[in-house]
N, C-alpha and C. Protein backbone atom coordinates (compact mmCIF):
# COMPACT_ATOMS: atom_id res chain seq x y z
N UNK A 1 -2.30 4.75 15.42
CA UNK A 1 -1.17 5.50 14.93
C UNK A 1 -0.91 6.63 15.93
N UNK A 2 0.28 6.70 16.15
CA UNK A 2 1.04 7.44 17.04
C UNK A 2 0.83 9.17 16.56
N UNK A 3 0.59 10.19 17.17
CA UNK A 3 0.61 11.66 16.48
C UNK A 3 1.74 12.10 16.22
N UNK A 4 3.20 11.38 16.27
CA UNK A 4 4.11 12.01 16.09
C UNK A 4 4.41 10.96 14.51
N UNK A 5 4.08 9.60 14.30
CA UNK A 5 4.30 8.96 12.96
C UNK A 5 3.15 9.17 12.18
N UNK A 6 2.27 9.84 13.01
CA UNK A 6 1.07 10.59 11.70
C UNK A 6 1.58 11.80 10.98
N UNK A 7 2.42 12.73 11.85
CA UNK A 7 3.16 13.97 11.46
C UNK A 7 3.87 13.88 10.30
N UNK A 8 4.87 12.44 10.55
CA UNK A 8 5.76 12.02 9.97
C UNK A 8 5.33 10.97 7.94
N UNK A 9 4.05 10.58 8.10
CA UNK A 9 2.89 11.08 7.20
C UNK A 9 2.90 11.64 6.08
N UNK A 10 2.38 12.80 6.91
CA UNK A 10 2.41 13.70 6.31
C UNK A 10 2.54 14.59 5.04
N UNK A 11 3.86 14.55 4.88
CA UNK A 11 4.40 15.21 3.59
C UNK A 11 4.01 14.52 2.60
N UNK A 12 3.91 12.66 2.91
CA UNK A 12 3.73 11.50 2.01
C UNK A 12 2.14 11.59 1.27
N UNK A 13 1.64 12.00 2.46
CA UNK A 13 -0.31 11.43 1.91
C UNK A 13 -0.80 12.82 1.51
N UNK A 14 0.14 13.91 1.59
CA UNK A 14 -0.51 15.09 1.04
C UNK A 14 0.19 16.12 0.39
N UNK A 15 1.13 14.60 -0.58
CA UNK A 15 1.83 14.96 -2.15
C UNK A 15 0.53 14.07 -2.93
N UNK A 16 0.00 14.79 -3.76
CA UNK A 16 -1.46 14.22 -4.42
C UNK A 16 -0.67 13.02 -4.93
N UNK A 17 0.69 13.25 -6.04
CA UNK A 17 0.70 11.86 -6.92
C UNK A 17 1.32 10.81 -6.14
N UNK A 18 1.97 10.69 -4.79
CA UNK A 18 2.23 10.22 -3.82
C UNK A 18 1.19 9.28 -2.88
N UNK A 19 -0.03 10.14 -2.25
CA UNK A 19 -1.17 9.29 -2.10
C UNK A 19 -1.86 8.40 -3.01
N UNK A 20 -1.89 8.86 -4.68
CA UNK A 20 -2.85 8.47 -5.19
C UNK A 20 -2.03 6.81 -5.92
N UNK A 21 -0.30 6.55 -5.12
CA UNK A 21 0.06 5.50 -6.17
C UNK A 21 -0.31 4.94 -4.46
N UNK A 22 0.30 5.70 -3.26
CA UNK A 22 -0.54 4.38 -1.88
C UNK A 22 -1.76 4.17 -2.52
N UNK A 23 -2.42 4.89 -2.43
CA UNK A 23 -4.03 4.12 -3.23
C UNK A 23 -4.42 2.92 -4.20
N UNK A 24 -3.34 3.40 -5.47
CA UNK A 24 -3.04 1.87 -6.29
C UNK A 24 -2.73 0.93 -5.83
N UNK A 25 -1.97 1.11 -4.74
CA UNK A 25 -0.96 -0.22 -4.48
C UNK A 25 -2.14 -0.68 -3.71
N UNK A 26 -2.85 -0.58 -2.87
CA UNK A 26 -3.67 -0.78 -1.73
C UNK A 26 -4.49 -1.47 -2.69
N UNK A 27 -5.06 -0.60 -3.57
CA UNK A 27 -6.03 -1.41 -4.38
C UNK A 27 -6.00 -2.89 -5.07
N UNK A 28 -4.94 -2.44 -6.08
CA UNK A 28 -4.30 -3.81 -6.60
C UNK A 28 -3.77 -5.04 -5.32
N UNK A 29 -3.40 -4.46 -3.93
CA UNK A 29 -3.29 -5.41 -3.44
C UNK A 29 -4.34 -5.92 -2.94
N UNK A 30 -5.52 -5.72 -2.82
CA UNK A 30 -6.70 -6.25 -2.34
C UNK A 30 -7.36 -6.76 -3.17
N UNK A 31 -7.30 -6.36 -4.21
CA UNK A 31 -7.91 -7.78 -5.12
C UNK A 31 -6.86 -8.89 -5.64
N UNK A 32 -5.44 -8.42 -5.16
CA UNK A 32 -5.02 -10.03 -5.08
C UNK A 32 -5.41 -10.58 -3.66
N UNK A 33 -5.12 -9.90 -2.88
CA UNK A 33 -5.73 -10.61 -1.46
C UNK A 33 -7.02 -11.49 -1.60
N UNK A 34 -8.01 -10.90 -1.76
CA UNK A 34 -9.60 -11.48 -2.55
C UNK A 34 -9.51 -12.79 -3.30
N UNK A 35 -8.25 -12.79 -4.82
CA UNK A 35 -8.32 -13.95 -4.97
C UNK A 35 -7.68 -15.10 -4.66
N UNK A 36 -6.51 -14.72 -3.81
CA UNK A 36 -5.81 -15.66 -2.78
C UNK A 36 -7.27 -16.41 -1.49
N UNK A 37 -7.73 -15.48 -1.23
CA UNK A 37 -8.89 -16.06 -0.29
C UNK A 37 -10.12 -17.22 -0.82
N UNK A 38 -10.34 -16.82 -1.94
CA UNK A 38 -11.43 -17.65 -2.41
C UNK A 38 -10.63 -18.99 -3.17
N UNK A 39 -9.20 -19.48 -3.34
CA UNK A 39 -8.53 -20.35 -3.23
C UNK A 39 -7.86 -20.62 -2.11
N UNK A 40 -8.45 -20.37 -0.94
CA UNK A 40 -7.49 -20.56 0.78
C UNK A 40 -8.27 -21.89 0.98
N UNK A 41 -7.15 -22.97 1.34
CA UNK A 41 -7.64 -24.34 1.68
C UNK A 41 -7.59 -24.57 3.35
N UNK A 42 -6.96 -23.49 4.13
CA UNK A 42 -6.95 -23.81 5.78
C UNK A 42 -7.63 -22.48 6.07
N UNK A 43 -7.94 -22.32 7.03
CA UNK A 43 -8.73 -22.24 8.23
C UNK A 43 -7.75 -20.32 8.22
N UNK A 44 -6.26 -20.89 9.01
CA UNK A 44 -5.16 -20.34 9.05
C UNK A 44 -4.82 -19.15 8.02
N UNK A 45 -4.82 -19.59 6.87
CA UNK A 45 -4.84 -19.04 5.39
C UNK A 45 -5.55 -18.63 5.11
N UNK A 46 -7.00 -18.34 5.44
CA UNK A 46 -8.27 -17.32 6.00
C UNK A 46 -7.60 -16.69 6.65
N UNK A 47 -7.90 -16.45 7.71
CA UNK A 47 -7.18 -15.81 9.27
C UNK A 47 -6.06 -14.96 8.07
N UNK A 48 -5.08 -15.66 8.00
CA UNK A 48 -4.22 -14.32 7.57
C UNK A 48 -4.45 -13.92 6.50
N UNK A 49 -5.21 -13.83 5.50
CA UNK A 49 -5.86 -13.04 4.11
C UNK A 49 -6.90 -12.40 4.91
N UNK A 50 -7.51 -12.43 5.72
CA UNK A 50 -8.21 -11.43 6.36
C UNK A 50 -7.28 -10.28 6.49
N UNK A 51 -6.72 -10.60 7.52
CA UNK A 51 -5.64 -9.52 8.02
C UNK A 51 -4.89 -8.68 7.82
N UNK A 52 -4.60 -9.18 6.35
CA UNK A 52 -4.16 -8.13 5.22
C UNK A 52 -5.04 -7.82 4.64
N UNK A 53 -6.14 -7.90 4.02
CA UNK A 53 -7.12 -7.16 3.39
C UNK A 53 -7.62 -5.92 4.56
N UNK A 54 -7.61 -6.29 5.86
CA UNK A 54 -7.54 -5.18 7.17
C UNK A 54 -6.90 -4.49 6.77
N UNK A 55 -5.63 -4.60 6.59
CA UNK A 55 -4.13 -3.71 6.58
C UNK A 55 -4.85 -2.82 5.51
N UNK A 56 -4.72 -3.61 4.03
CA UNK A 56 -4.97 -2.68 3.14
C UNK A 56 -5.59 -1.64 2.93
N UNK A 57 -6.99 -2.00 3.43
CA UNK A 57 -8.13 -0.63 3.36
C UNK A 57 -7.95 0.00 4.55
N UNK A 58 -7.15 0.02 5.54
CA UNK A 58 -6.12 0.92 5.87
C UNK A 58 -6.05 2.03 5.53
N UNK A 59 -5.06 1.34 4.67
CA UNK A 59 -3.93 2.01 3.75
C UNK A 59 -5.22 3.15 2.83
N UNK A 60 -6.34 2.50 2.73
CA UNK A 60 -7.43 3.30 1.85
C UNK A 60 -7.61 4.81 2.68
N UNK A 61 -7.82 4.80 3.78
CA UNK A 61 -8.10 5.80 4.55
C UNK A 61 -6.74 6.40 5.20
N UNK A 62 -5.70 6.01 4.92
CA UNK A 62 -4.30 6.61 5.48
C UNK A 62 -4.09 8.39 5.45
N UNK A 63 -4.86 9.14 4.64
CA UNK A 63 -4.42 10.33 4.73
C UNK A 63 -5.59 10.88 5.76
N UNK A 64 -6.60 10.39 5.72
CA UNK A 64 -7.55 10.70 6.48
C UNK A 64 -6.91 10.54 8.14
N UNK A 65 -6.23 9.28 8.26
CA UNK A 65 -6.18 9.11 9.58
C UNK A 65 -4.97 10.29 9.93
N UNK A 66 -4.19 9.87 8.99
CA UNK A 66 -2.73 10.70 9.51
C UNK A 66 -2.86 12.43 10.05
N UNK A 67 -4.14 12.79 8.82
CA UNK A 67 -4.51 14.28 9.40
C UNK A 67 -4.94 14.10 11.18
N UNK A 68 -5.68 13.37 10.85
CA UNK A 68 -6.68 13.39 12.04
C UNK A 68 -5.73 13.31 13.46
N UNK A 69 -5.12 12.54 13.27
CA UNK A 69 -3.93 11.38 14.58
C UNK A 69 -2.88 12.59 14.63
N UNK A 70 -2.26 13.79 13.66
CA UNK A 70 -1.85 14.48 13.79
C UNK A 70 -1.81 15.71 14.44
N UNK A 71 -3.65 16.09 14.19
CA UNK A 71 -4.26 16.80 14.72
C UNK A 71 -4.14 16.86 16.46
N UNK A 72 -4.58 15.19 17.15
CA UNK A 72 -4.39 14.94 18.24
C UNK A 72 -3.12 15.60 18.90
N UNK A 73 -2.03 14.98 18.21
CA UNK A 73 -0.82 15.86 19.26
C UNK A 73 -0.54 17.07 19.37
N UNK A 74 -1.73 18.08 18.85
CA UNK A 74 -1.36 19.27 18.99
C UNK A 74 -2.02 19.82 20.54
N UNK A 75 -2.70 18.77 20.88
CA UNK A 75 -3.52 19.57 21.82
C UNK A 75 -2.58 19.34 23.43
């Protein structure tokens, strides 16, 4: 993440009831991700239920990064 779309962030991940529905959504989407995976019949369909379960827990640590990545462009 870029320090100027971490900036941009911002206002989002550190409105409490704002972070805490990214958090729901992240959540609830990873345990559908989870049970899309343990019914994945290709190879492929692995591979990309991985990739979003990546994305998601992400999304778990998003205010963390955005401070941080924000922090960077100040220097």
């Amino acid at each position: 993440m870029s320090p100027d779309i971490a900036k941009k962030l911002l206002p989002v991940v550190n409105v409490e009831k704002h972070n805490t529905a990214l958090q729901a959504y992240a959540v609830e989407r990873i345990g559908y991700l989870h049970r899309q995976l343990e019914i994945a019949t290709s190879y492929e369909e692995v591979k990309e239920l991985q990739g979003g379960l990546k994305e998601m827990r992400k999304f778990l640590t998003l205010k963390e990064e955005a401070i941080q990545k924000s922090k960077e462009g100040k220097h």
